[in-house]
N, C-alpha and C. Protein backbone atom coordinates (compact mmCIF):
# COMPACT_ATOMS: atom_id res chain seq x y z
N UNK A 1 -12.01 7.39 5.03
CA UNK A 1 -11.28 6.18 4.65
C UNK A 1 -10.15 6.54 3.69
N UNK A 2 -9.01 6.27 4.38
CA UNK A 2 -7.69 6.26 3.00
C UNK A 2 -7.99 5.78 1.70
N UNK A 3 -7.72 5.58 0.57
CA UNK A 3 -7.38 5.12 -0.72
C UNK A 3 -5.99 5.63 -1.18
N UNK A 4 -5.67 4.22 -1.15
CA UNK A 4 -4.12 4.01 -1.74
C UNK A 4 -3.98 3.67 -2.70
N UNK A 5 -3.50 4.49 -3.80
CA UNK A 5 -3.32 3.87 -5.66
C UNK A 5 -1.33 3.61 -5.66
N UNK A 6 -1.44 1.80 -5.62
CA UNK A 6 0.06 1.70 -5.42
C UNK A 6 0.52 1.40 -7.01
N UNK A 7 1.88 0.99 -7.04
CA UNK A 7 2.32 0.50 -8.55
C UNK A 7 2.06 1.41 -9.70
N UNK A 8 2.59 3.04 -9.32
CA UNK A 8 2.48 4.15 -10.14
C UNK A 8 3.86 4.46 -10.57
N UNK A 9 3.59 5.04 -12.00
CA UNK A 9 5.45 5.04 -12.75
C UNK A 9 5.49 6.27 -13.76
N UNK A 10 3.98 6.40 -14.23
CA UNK A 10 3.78 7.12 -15.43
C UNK A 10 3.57 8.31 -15.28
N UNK A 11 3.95 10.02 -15.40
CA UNK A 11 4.08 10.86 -14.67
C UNK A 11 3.02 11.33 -15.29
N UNK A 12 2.04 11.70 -15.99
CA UNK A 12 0.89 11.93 -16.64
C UNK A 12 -0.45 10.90 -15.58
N UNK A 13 -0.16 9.70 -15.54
CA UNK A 13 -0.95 9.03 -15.35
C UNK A 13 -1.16 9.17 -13.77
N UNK A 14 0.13 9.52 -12.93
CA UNK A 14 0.28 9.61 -11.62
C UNK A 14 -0.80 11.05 -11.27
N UNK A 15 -0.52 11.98 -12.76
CA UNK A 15 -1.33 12.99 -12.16
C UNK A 15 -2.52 13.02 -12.21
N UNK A 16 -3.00 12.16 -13.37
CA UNK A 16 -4.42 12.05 -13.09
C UNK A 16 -4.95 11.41 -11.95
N UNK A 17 -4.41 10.30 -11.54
CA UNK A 17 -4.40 9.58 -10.36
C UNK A 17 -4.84 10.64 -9.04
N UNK A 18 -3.81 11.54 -9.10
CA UNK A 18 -4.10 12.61 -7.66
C UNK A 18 -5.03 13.10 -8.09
N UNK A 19 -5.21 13.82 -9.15
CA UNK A 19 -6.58 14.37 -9.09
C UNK A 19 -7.93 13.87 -8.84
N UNK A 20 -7.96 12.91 -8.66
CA UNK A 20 -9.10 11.94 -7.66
C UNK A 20 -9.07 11.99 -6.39
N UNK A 21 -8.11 12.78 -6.07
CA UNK A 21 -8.21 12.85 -4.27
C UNK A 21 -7.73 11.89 -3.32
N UNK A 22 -6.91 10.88 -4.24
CA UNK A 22 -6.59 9.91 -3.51
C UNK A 22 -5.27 10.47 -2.41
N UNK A 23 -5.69 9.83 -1.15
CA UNK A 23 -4.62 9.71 0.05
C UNK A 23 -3.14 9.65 -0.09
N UNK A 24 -2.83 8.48 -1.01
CA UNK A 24 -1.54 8.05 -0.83
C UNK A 24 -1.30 7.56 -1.93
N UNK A 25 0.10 7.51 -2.98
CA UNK A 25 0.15 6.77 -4.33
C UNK A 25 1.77 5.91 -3.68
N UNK A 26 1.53 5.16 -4.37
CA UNK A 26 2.69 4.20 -4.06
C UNK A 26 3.28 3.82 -5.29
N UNK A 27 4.78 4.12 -4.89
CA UNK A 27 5.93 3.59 -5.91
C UNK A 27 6.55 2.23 -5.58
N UNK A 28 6.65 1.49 -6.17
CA UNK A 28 7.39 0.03 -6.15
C UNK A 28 8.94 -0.06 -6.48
N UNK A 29 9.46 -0.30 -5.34
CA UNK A 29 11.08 -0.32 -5.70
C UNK A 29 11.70 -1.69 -5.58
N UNK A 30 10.87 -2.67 -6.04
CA UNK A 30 11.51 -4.24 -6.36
C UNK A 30 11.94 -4.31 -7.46
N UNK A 31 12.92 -4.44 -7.90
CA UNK A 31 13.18 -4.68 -8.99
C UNK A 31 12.74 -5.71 -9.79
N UNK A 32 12.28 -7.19 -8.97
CA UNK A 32 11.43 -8.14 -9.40
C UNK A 32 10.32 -7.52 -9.89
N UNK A 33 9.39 -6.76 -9.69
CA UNK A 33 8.11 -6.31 -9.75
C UNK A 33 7.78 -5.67 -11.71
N UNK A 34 6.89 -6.22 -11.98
CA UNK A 34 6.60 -5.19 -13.23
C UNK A 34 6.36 -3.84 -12.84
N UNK A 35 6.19 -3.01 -12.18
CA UNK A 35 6.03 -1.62 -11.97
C UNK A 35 7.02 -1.20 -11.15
N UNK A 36 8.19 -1.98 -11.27
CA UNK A 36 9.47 -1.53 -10.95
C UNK A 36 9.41 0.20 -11.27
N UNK A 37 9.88 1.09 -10.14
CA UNK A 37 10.34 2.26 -10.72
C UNK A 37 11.77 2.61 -10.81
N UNK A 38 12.56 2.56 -11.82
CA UNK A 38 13.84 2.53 -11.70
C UNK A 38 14.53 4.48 -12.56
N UNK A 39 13.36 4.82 -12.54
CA UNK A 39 13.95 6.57 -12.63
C UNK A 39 12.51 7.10 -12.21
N UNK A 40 12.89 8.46 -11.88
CA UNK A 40 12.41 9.46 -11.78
C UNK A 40 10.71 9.72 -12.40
N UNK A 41 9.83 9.48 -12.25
CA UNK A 41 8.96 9.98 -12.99
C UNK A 41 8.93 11.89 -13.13
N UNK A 42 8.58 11.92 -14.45
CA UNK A 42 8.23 13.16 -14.86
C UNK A 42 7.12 14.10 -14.23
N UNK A 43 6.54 13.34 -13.24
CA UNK A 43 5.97 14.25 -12.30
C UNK A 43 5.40 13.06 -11.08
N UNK A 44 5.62 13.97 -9.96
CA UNK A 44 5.28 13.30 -8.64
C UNK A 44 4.35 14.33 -8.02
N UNK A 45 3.48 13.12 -7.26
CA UNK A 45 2.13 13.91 -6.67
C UNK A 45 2.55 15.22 -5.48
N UNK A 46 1.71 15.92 -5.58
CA UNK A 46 1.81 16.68 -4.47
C UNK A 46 0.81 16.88 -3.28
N UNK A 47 -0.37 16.70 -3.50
CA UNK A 47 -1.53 16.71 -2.80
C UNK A 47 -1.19 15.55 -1.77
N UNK A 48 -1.09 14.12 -2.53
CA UNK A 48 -0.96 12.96 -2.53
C UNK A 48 -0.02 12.36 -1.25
N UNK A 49 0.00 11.69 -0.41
CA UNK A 49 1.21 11.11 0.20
C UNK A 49 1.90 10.45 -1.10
N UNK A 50 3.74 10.14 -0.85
CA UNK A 50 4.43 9.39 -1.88
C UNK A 50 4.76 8.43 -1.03
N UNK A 51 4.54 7.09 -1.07
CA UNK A 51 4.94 5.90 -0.51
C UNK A 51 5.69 5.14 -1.58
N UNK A 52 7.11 4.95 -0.97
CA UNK A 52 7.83 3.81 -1.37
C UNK A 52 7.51 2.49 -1.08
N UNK A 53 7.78 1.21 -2.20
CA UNK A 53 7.25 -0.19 -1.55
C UNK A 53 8.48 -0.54 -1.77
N UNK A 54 9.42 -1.19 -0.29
CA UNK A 54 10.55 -2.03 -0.54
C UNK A 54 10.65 -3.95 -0.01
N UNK A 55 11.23 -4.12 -0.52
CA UNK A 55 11.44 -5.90 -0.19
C UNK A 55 12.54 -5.50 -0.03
N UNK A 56 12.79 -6.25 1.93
CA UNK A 56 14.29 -6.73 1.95
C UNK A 56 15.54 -5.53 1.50
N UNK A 57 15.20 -4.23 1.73
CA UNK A 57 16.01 -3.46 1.06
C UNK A 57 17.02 -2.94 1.88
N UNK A 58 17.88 -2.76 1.53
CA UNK A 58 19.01 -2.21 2.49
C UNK A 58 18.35 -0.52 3.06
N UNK A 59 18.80 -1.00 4.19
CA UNK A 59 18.41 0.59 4.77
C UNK A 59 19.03 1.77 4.28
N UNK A 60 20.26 1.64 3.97
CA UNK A 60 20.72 2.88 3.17
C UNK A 60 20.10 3.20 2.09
N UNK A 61 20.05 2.23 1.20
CA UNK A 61 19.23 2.52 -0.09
C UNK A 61 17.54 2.97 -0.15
N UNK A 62 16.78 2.66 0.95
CA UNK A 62 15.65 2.82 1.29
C UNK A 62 15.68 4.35 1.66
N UNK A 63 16.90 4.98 2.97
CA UNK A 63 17.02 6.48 3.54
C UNK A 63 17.59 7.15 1.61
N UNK A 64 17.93 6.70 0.64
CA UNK A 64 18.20 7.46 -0.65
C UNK A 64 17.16 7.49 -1.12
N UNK A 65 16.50 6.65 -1.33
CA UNK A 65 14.86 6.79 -2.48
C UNK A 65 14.35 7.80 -1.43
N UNK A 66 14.01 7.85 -0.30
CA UNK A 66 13.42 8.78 0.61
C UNK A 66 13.69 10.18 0.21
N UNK A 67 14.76 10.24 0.13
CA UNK A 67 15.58 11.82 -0.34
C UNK A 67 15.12 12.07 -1.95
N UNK A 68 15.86 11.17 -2.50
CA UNK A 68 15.54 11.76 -4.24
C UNK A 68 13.87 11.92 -4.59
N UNK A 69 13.28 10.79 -3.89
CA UNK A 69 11.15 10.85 -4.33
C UNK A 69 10.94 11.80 -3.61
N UNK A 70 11.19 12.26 -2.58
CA UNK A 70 10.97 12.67 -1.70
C UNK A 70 9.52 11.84 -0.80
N UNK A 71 9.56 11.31 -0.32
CA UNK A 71 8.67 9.84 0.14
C UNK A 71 8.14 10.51 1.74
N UNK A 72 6.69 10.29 1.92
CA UNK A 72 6.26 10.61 2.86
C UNK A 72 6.26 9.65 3.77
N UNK A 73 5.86 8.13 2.76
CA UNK A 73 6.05 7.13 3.91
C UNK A 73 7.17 6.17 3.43
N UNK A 74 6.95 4.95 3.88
CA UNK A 74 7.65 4.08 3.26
C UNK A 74 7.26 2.35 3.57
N UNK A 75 6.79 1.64 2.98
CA UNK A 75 5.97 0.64 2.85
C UNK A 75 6.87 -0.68 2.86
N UNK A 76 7.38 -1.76 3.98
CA UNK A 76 7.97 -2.39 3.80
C UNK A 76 7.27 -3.83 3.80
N UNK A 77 7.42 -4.51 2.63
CA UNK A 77 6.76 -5.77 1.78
C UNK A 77 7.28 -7.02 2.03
N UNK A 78 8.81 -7.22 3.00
CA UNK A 78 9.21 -8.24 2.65
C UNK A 78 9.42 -9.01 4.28
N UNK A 79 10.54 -9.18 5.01
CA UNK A 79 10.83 -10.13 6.44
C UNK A 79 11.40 -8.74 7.12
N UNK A 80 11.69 -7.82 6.62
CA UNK A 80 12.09 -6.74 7.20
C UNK A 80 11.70 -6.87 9.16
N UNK A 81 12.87 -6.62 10.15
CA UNK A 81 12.81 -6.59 11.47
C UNK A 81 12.38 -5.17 11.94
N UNK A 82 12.03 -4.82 12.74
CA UNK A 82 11.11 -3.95 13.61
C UNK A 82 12.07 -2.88 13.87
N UNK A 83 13.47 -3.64 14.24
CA UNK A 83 14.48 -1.70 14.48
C UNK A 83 14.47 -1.20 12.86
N UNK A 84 14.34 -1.92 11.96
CA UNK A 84 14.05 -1.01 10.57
C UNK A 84 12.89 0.02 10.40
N UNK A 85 11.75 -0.24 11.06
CA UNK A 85 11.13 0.26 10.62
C UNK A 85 11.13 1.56 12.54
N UNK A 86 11.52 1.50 12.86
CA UNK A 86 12.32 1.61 14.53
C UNK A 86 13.13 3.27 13.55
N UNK A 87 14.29 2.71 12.53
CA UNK A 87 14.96 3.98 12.53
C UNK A 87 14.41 4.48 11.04
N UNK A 88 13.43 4.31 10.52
CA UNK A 88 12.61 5.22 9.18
C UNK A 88 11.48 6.38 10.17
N UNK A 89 11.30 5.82 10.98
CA UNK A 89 10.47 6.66 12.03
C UNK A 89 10.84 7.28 12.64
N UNK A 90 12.14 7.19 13.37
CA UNK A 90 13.20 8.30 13.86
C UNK A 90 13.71 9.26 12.99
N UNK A 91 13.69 9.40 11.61
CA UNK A 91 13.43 10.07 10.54
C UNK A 91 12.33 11.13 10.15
N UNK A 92 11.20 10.46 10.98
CA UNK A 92 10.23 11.25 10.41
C UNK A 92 8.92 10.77 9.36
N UNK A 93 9.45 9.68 9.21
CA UNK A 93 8.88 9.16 7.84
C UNK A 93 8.03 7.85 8.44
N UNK A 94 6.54 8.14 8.06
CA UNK A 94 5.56 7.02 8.24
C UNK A 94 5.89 5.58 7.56
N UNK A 95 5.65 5.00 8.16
CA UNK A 95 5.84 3.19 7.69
C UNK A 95 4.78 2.59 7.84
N UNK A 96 4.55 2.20 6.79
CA UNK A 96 3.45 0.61 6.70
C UNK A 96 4.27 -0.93 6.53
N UNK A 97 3.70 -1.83 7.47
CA UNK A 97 4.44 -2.78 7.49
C UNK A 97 3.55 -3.81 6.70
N UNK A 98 3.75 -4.39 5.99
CA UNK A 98 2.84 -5.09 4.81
C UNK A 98 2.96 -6.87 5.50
N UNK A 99 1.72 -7.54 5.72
CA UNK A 99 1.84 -9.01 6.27
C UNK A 99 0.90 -9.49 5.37
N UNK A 100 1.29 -10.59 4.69
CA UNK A 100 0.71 -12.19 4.24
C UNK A 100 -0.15 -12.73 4.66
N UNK A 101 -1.73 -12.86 4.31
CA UNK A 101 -2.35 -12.99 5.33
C UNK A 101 -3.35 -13.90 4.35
N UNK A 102 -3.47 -15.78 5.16
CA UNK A 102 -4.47 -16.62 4.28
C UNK A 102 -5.02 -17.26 5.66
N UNK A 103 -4.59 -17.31 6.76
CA UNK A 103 -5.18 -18.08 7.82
C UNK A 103 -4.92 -17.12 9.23
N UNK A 104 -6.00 -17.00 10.15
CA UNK A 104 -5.85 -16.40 11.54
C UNK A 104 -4.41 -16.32 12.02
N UNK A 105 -4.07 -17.33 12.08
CA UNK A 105 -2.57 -17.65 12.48
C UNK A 105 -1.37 -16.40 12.04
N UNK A 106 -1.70 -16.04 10.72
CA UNK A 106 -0.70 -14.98 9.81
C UNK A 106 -0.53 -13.86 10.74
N UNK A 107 -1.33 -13.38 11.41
CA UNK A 107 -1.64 -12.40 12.14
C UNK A 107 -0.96 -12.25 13.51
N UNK A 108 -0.68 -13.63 14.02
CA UNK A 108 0.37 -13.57 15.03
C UNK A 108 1.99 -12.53 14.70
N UNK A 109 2.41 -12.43 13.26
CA UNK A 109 3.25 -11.96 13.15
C UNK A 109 3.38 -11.00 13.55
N UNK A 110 2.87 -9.70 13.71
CA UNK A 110 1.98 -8.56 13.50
C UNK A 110 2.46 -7.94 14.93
N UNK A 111 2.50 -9.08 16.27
CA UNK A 111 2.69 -8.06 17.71
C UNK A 111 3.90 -8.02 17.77
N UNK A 112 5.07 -8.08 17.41
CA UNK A 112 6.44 -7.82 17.68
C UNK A 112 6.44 -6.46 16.62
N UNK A 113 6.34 -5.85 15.92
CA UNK A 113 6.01 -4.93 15.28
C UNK A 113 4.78 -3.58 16.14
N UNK A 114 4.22 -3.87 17.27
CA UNK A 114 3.52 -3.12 17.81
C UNK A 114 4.40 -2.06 18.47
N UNK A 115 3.98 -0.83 17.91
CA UNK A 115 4.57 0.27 18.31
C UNK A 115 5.43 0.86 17.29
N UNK A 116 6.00 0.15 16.19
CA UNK A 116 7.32 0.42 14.82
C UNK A 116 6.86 0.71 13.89
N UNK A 117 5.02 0.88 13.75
CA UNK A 117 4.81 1.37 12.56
C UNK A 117 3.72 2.29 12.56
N UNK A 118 3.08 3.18 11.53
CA UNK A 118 2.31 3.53 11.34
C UNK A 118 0.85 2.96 11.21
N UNK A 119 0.99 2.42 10.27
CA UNK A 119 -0.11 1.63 9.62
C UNK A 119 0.70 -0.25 9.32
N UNK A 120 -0.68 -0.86 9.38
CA UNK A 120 0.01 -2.33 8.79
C UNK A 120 -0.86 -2.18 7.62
N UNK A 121 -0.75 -3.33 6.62
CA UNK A 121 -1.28 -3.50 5.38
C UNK A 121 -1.42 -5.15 5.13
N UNK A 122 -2.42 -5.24 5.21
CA UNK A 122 -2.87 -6.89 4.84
C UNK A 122 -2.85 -6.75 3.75
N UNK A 123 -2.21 -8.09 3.14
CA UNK A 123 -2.31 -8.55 1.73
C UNK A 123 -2.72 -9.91 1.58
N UNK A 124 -3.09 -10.44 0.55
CA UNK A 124 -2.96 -11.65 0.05
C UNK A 124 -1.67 -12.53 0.51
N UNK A 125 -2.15 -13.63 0.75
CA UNK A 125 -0.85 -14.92 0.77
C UNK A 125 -0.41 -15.14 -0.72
N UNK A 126 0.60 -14.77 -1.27
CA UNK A 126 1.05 -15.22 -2.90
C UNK A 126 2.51 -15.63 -2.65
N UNK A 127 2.95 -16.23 -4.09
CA UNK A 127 4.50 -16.54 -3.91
C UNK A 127 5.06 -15.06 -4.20
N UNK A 128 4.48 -14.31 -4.33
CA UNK A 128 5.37 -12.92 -4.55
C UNK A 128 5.03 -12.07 -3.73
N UNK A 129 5.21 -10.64 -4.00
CA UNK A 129 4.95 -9.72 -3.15
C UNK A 129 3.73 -8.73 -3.74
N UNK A 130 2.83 -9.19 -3.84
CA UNK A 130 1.36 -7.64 -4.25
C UNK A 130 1.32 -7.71 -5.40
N UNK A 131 0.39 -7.01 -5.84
CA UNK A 131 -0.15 -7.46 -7.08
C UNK A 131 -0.25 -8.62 -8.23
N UNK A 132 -1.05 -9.31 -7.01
CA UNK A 132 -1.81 -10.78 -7.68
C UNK A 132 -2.76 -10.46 -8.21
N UNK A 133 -3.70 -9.55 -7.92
CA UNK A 133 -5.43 -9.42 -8.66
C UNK A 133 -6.24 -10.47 -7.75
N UNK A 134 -5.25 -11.10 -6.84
CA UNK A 134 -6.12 -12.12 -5.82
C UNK A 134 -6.50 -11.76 -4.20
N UNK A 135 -8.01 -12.12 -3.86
CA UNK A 135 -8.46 -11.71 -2.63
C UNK A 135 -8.04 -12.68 -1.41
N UNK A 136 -8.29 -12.44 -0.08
CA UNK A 136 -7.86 -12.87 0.71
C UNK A 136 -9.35 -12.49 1.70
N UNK A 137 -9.83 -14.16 2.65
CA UNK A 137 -11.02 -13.74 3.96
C UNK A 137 -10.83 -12.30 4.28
N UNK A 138 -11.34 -11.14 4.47
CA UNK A 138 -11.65 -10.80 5.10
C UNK A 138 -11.90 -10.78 6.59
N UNK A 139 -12.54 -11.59 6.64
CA UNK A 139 -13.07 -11.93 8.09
C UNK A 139 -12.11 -12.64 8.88
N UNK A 140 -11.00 -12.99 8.21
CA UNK A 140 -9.79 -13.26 9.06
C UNK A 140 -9.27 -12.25 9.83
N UNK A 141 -9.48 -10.62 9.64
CA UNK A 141 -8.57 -9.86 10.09
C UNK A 141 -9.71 -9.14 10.89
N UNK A 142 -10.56 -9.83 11.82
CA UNK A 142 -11.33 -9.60 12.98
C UNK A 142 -10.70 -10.43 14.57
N UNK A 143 -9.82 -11.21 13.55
CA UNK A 143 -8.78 -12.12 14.40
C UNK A 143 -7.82 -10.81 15.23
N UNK A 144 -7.54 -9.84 14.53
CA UNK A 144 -6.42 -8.41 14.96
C UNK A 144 -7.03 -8.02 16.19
N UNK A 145 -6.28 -7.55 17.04
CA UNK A 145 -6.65 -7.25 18.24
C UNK A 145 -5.65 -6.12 18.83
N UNK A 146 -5.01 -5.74 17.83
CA UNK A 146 -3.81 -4.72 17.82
C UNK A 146 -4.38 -3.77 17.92
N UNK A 147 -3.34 -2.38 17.89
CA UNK A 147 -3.64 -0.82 18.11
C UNK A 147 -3.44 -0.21 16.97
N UNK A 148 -2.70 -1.00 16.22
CA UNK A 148 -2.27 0.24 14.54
C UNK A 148 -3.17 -0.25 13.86
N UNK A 149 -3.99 1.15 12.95
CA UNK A 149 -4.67 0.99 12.26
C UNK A 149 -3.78 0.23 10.67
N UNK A 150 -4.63 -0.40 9.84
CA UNK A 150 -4.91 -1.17 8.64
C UNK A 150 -5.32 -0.80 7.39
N UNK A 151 -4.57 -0.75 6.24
CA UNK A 151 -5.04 -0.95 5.53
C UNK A 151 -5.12 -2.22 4.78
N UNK A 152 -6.53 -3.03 3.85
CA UNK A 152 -6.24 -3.85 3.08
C UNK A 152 -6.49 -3.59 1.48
N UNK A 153 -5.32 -4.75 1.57
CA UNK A 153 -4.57 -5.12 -0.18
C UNK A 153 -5.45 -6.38 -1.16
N UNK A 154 -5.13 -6.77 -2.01
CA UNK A 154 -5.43 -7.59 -2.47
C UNK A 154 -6.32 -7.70 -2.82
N UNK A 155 -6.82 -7.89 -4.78
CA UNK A 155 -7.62 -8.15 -5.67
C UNK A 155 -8.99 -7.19 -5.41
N UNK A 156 -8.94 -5.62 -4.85
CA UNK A 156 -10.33 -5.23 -4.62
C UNK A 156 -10.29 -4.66 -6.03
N UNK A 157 -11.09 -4.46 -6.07
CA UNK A 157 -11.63 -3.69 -7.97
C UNK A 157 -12.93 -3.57 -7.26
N UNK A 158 -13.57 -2.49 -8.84
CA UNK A 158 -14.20 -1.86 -9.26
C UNK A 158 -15.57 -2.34 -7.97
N UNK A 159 -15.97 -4.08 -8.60
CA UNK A 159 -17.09 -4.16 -7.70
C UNK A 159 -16.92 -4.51 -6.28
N UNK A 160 -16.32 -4.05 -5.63
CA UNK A 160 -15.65 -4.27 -4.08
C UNK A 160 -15.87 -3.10 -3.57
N UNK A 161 -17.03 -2.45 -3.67
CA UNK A 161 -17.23 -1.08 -3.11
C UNK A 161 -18.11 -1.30 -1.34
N UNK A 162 -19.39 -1.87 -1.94
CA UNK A 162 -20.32 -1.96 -0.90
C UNK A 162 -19.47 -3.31 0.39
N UNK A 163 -18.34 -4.44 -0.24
CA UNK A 163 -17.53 -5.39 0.45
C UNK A 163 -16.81 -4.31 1.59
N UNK A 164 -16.25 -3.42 0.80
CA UNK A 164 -15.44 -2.49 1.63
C UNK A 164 -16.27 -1.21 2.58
N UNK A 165 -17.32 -0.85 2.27
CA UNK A 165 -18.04 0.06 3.03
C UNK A 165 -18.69 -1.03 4.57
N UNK A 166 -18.97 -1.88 3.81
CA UNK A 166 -19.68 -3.18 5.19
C UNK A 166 -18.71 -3.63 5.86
N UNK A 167 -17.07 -3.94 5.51
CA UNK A 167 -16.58 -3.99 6.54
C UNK A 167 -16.18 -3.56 7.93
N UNK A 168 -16.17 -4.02 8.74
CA UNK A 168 -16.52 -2.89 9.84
C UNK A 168 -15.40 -3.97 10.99
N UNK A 169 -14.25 -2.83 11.32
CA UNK A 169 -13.42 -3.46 12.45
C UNK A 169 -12.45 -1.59 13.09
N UNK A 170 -12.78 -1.49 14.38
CA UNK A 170 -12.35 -0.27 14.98
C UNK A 170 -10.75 -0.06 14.16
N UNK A 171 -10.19 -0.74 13.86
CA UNK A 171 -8.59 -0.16 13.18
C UNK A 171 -8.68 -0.54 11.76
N UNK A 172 -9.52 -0.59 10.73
CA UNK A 172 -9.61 -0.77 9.58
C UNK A 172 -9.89 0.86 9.08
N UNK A 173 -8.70 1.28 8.22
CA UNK A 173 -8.43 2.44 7.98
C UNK A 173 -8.29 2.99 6.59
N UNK A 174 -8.28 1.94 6.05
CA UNK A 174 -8.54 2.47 4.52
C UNK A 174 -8.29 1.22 3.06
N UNK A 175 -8.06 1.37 1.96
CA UNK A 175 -8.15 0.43 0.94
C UNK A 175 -6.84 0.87 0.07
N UNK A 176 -6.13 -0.44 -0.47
CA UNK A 176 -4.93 -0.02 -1.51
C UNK A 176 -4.94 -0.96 -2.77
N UNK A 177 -5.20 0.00 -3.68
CA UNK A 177 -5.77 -0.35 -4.95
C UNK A 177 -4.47 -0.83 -5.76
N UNK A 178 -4.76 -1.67 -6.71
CA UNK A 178 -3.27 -1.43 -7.67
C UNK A 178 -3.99 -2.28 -9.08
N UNK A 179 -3.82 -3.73 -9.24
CA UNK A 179 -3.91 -4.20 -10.29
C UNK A 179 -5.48 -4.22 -10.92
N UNK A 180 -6.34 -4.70 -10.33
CA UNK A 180 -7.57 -4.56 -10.54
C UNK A 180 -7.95 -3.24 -11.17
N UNK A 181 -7.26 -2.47 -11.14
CA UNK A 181 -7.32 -0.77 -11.99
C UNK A 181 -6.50 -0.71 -12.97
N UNK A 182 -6.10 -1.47 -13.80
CA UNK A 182 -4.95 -1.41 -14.22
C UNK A 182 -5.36 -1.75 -15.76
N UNK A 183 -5.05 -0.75 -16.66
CA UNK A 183 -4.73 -1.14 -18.26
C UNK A 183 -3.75 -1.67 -18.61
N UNK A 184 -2.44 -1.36 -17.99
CA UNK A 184 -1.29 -2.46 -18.29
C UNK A 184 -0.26 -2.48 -16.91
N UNK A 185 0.56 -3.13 -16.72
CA UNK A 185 1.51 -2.74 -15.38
C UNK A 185 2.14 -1.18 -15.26
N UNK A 186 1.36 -0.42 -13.87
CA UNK A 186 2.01 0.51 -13.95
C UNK A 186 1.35 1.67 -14.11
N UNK A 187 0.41 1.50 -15.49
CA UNK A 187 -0.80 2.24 -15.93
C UNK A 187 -2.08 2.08 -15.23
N UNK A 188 -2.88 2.68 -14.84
CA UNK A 188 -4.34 2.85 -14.67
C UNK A 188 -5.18 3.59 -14.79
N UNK A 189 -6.46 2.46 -15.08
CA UNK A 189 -7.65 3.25 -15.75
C UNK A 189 -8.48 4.00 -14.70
N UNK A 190 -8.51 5.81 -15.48
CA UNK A 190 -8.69 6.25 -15.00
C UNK A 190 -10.41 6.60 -14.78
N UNK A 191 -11.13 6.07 -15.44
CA UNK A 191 -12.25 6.08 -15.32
C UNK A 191 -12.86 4.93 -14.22
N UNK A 192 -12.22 3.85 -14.05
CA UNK A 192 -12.65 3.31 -13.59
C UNK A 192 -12.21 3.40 -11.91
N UNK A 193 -11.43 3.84 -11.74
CA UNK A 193 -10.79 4.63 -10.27
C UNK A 193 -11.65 5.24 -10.11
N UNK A 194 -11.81 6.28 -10.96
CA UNK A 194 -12.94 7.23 -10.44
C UNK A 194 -14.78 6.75 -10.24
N UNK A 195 -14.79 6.40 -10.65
CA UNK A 195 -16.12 5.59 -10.49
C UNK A 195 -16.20 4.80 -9.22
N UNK A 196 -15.27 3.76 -8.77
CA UNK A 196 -15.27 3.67 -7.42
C UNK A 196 -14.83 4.25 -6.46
N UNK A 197 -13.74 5.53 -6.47
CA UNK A 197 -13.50 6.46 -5.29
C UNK A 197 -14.50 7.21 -5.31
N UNK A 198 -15.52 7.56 -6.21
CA UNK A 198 -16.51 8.16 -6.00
C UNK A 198 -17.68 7.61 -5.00
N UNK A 199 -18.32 6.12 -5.66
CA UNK A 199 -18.86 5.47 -4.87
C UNK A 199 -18.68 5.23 -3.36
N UNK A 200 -17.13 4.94 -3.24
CA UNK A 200 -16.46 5.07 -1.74
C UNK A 200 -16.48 6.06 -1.01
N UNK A 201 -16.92 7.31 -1.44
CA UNK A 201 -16.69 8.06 -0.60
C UNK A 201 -17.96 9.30 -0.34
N UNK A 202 -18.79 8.55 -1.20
CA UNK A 202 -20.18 9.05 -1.34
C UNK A 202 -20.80 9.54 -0.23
């Protein structure tokens, strides 16, 4: 199972982060966002996939963060259309397409996108984009009937271990952690990551 530690900034903290073995760390490039990353951290993972998170971003500016992070994937959060994620993949570069998800229905969005991405990423329905600390049914996304595997978002913490081991759907592919771990925006506690990637992967 993947584990994704998104909304990372702090180059100390990013490294402790990898050293848990986690899959994939994710950088946030909204500028709306408190874990905005707007320079360079002082160290970037290496073990680690580096995923960019963009809203609505111009494709040029999305193919630059790619180059300077050097970004394995790239995580798009906002109405973004399908030849976008069409020419990040002609690149080379994995995409997760991130969908809003509070009723069966949300999920219709999801097949015009079949074939343009890597992975999708369920999140929470919020007025913003990720990191609410708020959950979303589950059992809504048995409604999927698609081919790209999934990861889900939204409000899992610490005691969401045995929620996430019992879920059980053939393209459910892994978990993406962010606020629920969190000592302040940006920062996370690292004890408590570890305590459930441990459990998870027991």
């Amino acid at each position: 199972m993947l584990v994704k530690v998104c909304g990372m900034r702090d180059g100390e903290n990013i490294r402790l982060v990898e050293n848990l073995s986690v899959d994939l760390i994710g950088f946030i490039f909204y500028p709306r966002s408190p874990r905005y990353v707007n320079s360079l951290p002082k160290y970037l993972p290496r073990s680690a996939g580096r995923v960019g998170v963009f809203v609505n971003e111009k494709l040029g500016v999305i193919e630059d963060a790619v180059i300077r992070y050097g970004l394995t994937h790239v995580q798009l959060h906002g109405s973004e259309i399908p030849s976008v994620c069409v020419a990040l993949r002609q690149q080379g570069i994995q995409v997760i397409k991130a969908f809003s998800v509070s009723v069966p229905d949300d999920l219709m969005a999801v097949g015009r996108y079949d074939g343009c991405c890597d992975f999708f990423l369920f999140d929470t329905s919020t007025s913003g984009y990720g990191g609410s600390g708020c959950s979303f049914d589950w059992g809504i996304l048995q409604h999927y009937t698609g081919n790209i595997p999934f990861l889900i978002a939204g409000g899992i913490g610490e005691n969401d271990v045995e929620r996430v081991l019992n879920f059980k759907h053939p393209q459910f592919a892994g978990v993406d952690l962010n606020s629920c771990f969190e000592i302040s925006p940006g920062i996370k506690d690292i004890e408590k990551l570890n305590r459930f990637i441990t459990k998870l992967k027991r």
